[in-house]
N, C-alpha and C. Protein backbone atom coordinates (compact mmCIF):
# COMPACT_ATOMS: atom_id res chain seq x y z
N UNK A 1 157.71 108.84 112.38
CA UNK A 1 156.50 108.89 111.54
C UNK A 1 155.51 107.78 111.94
N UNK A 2 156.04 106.44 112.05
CA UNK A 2 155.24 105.51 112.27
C UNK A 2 154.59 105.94 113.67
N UNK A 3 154.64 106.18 114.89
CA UNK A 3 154.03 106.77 116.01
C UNK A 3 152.47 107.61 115.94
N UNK A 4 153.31 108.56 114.93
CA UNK A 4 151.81 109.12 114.30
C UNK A 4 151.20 108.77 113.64
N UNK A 5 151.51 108.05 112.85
CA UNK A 5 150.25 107.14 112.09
C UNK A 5 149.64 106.46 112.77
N UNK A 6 150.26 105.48 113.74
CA UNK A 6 149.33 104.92 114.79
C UNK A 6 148.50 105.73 115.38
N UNK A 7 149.04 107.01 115.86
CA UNK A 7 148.14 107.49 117.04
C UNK A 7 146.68 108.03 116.32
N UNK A 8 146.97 108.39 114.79
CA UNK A 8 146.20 108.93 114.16
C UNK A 8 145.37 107.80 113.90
N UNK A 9 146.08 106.65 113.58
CA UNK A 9 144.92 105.77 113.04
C UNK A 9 143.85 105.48 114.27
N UNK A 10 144.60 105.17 115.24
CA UNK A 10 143.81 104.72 116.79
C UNK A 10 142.71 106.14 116.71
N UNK A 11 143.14 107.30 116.56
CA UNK A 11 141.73 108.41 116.81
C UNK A 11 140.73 108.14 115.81
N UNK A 12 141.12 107.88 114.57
CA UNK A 12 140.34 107.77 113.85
C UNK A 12 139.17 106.81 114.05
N UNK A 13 139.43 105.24 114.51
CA UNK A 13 139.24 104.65 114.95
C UNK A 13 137.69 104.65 115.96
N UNK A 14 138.30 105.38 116.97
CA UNK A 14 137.79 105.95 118.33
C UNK A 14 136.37 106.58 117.79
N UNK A 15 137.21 108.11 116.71
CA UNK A 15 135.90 108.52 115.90
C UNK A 15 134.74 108.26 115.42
N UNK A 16 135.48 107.18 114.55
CA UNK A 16 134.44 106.08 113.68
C UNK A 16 133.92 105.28 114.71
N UNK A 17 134.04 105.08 115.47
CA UNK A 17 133.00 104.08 116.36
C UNK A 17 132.12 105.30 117.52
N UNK A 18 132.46 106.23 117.56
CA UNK A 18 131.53 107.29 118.13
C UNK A 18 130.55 107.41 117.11
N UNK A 19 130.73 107.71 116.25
CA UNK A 19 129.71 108.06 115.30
C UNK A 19 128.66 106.84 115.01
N UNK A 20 129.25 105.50 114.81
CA UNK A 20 128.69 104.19 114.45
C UNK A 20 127.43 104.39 116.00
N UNK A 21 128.16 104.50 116.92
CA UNK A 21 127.55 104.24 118.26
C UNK A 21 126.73 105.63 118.11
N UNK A 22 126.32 106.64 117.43
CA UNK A 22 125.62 107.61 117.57
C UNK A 22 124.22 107.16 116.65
N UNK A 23 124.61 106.89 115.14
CA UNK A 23 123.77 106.47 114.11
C UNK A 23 123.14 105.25 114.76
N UNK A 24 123.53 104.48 115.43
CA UNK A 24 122.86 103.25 116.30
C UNK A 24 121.84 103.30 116.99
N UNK A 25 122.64 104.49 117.98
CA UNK A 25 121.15 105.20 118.81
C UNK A 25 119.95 105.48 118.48
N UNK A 26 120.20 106.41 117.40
CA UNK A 26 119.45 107.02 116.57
C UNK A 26 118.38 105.84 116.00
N UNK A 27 118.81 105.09 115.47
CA UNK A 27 118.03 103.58 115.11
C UNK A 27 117.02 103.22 115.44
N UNK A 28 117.88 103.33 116.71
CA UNK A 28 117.25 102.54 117.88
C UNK A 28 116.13 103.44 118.37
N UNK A 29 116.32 104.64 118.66
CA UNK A 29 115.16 105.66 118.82
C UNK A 29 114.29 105.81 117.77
N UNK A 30 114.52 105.43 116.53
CA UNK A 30 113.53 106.01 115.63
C UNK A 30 112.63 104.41 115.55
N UNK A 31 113.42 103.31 115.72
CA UNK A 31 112.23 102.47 115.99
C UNK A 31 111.47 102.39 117.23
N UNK A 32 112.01 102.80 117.74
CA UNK A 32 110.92 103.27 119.22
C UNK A 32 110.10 104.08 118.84
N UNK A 33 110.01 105.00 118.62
CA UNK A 33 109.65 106.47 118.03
C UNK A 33 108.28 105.94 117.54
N UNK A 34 108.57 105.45 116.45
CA UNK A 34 107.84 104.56 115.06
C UNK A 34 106.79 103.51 115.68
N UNK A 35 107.13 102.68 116.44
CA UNK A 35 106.33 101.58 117.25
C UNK A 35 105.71 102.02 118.24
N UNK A 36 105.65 103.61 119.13
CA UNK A 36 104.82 104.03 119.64
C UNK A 36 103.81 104.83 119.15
N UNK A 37 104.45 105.49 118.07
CA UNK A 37 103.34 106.34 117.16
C UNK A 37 102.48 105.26 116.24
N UNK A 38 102.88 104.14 116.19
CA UNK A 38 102.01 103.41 115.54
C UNK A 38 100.60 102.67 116.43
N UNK A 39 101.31 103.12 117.63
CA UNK A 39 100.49 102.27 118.49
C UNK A 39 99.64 103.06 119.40
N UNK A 40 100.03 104.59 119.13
CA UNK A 40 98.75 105.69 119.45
C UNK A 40 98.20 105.86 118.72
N UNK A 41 98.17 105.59 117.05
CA UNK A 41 97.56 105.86 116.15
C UNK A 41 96.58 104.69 116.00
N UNK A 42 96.75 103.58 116.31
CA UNK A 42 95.67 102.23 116.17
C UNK A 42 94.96 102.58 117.48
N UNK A 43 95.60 103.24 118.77
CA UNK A 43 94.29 103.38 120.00
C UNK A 43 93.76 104.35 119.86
N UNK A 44 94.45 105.18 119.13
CA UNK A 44 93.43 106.56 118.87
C UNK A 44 92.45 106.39 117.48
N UNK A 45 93.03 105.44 116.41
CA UNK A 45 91.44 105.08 115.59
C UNK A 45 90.70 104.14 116.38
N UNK A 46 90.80 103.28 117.21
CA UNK A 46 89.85 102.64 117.94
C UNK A 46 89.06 102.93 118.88
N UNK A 47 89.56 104.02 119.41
CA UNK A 47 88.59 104.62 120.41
C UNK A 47 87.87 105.81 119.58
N UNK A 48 88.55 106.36 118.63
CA UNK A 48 87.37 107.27 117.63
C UNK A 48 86.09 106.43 116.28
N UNK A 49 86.92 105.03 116.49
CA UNK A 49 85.73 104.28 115.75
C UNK A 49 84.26 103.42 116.36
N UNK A 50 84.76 103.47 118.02
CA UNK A 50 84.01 103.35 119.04
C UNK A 50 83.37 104.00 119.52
N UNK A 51 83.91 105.38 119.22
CA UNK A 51 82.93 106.60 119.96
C UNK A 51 81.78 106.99 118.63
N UNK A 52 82.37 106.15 117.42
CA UNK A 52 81.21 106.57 116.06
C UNK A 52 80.22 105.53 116.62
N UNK A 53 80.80 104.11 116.88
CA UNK A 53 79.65 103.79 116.98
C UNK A 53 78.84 103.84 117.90
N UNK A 54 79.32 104.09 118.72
CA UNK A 54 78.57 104.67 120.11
C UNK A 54 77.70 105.12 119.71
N UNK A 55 78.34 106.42 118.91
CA UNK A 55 77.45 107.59 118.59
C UNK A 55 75.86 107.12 117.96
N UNK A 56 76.20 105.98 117.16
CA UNK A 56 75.03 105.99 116.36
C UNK A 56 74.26 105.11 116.79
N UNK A 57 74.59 104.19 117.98
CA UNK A 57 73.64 103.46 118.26
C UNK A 57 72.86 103.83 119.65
N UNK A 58 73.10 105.22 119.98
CA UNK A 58 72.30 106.18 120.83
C UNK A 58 71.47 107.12 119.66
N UNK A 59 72.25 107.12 118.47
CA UNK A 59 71.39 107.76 117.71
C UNK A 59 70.05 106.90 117.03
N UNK A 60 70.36 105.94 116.75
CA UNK A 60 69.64 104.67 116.50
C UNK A 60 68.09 104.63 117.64
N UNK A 61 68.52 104.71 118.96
CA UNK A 61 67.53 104.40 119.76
C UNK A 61 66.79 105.34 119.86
């Protein structure tokens, strides 16, 4: 009996740290994810708040 409990506990083990090491990834991608979409979203309002004012100071003249 004791054999299998080990071997079972050791998979379990194995399991639980696949998964830990999956949810990690995941983390880790979604703060990537997050810190690039944040950072197309500030160059993409800056270049559309540049092209307003562009706009208006050709409209201006």
């Amino acid at each position: 009996m004791k054999t299998i409990e080990k071997f079972l506990n050791i998979n379990y083990n194995i399991e639980v740290k696949k998964v830990l090491d999956k949810i990690n990834s995941l983390k880790f991608y979604a703060k990537l994810y997050f810190f690039y979409e944040g950072l197309f979203k500030g160059l993409f309002l800056m270049c559309f708040y540049k092209y307003i004012c562009i706009q208006d100071t050709i409209v201006e003249k």
